[in-house]
N, C-alpha and C. Protein backbone atom coordinates (compact mmCIF):
# COMPACT_ATOMS: atom_id res chain seq x y z
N UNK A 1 -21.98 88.89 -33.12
CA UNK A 1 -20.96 87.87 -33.14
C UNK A 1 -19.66 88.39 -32.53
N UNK A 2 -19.32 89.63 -33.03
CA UNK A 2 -17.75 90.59 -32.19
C UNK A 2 -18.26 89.84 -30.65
N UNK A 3 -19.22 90.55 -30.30
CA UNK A 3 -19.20 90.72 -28.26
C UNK A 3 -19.02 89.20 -28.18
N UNK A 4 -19.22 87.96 -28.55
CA UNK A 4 -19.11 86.42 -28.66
C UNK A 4 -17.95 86.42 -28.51
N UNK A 5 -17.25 86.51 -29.73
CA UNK A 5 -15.97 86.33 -29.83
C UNK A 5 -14.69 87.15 -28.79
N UNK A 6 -15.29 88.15 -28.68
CA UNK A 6 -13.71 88.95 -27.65
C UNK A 6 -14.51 88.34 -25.97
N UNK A 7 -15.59 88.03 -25.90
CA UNK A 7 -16.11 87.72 -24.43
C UNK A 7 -15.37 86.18 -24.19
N UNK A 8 -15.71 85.72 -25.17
CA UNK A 8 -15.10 84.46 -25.45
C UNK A 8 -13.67 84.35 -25.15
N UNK A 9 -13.02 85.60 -25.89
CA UNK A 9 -11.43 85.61 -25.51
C UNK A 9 -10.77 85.74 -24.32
N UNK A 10 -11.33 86.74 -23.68
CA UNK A 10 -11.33 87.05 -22.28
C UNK A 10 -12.16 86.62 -20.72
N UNK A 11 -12.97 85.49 -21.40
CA UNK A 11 -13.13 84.57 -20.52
C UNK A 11 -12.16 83.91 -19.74
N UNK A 12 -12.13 83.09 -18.66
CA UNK A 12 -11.61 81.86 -17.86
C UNK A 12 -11.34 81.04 -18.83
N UNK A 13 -10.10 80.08 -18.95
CA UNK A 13 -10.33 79.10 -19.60
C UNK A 13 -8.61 79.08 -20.47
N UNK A 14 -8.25 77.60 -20.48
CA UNK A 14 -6.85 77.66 -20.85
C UNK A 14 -6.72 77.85 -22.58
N UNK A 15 -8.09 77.39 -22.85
CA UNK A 15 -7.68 77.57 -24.79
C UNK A 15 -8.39 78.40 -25.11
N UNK A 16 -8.09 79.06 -26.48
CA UNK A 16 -9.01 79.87 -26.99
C UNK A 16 -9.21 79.44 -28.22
N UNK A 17 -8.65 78.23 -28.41
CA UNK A 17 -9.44 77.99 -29.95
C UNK A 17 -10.67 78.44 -30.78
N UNK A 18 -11.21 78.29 -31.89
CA UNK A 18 -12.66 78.77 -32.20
C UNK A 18 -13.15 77.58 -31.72
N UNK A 19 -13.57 76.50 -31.56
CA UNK A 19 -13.76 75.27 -30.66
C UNK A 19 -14.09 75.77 -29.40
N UNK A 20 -12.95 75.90 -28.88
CA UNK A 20 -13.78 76.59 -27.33
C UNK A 20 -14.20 77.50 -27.05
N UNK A 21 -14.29 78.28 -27.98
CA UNK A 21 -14.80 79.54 -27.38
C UNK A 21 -16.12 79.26 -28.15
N UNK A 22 -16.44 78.52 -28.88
CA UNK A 22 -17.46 78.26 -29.50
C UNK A 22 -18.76 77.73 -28.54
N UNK A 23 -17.89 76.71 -28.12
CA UNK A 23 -18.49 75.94 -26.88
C UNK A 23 -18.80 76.52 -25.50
N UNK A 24 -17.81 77.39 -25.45
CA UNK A 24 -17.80 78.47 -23.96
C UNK A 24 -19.44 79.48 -24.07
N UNK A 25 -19.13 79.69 -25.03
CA UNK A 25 -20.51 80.61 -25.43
C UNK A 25 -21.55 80.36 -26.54
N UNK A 26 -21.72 79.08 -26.73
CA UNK A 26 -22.99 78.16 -27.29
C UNK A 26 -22.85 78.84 -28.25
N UNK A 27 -22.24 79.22 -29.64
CA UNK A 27 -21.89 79.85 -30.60
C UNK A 27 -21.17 78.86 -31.73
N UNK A 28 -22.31 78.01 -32.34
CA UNK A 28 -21.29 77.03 -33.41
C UNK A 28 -20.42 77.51 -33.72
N UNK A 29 -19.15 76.83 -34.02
CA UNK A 29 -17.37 77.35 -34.21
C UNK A 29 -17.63 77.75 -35.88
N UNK A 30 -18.55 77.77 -36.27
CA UNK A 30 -18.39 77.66 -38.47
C UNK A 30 -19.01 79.29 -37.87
N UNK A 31 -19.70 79.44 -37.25
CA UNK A 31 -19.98 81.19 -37.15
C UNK A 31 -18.83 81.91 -36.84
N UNK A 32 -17.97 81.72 -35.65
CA UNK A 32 -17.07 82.77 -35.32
C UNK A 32 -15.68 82.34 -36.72
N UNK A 33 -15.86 81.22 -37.29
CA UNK A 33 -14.77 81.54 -38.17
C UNK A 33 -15.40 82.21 -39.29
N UNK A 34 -16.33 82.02 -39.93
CA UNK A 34 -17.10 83.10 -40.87
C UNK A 34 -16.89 84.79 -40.45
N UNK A 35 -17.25 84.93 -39.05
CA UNK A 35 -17.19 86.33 -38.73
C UNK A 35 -15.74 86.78 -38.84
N UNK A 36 -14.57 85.75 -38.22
CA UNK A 36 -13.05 86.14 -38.34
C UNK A 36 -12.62 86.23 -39.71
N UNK A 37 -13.43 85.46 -40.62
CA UNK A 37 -12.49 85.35 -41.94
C UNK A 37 -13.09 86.04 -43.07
N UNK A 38 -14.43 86.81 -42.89
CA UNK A 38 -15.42 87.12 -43.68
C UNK A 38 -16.07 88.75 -43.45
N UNK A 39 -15.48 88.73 -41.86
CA UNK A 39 -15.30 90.23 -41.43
C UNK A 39 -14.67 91.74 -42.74
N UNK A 40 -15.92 92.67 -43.14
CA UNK A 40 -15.29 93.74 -44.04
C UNK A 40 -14.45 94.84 -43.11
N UNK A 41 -14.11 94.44 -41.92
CA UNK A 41 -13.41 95.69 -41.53
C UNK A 41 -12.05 95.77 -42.09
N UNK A 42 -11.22 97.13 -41.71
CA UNK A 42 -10.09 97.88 -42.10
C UNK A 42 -9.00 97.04 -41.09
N UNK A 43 -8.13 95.87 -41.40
CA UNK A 43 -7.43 95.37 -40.49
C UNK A 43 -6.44 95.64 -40.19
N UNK A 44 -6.10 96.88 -41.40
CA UNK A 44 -4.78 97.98 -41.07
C UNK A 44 -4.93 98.90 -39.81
N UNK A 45 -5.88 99.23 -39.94
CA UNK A 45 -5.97 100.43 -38.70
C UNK A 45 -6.23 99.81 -37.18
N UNK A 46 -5.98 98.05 -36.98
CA UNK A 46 -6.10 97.75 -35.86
C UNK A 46 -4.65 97.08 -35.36
């Protein structure tokens, strides 16, 4: 889901909503917000 989401970011394209990037890369939008909001990493050290 990460390589989705940052490929997604750095794609072409004027929005980056979870919507479009959802759509950009055939990735229902309820997954990449699960992965953004549900993610156990250390968000201090980034």
């Amino acid at each position: 889901m990460a390589l989705a989401y940052v490929e997604g970011l750095v794609r072409p394209g004027s929005h980056k909503t979870l919507s479009d990037i959802g759509k950009r890369m055939d990735v229902h939008e309820d997954r990449i917000r699960r992965f953004i909001t549900q993610s156990p990493w250390n968000h201090d050290a980034l």
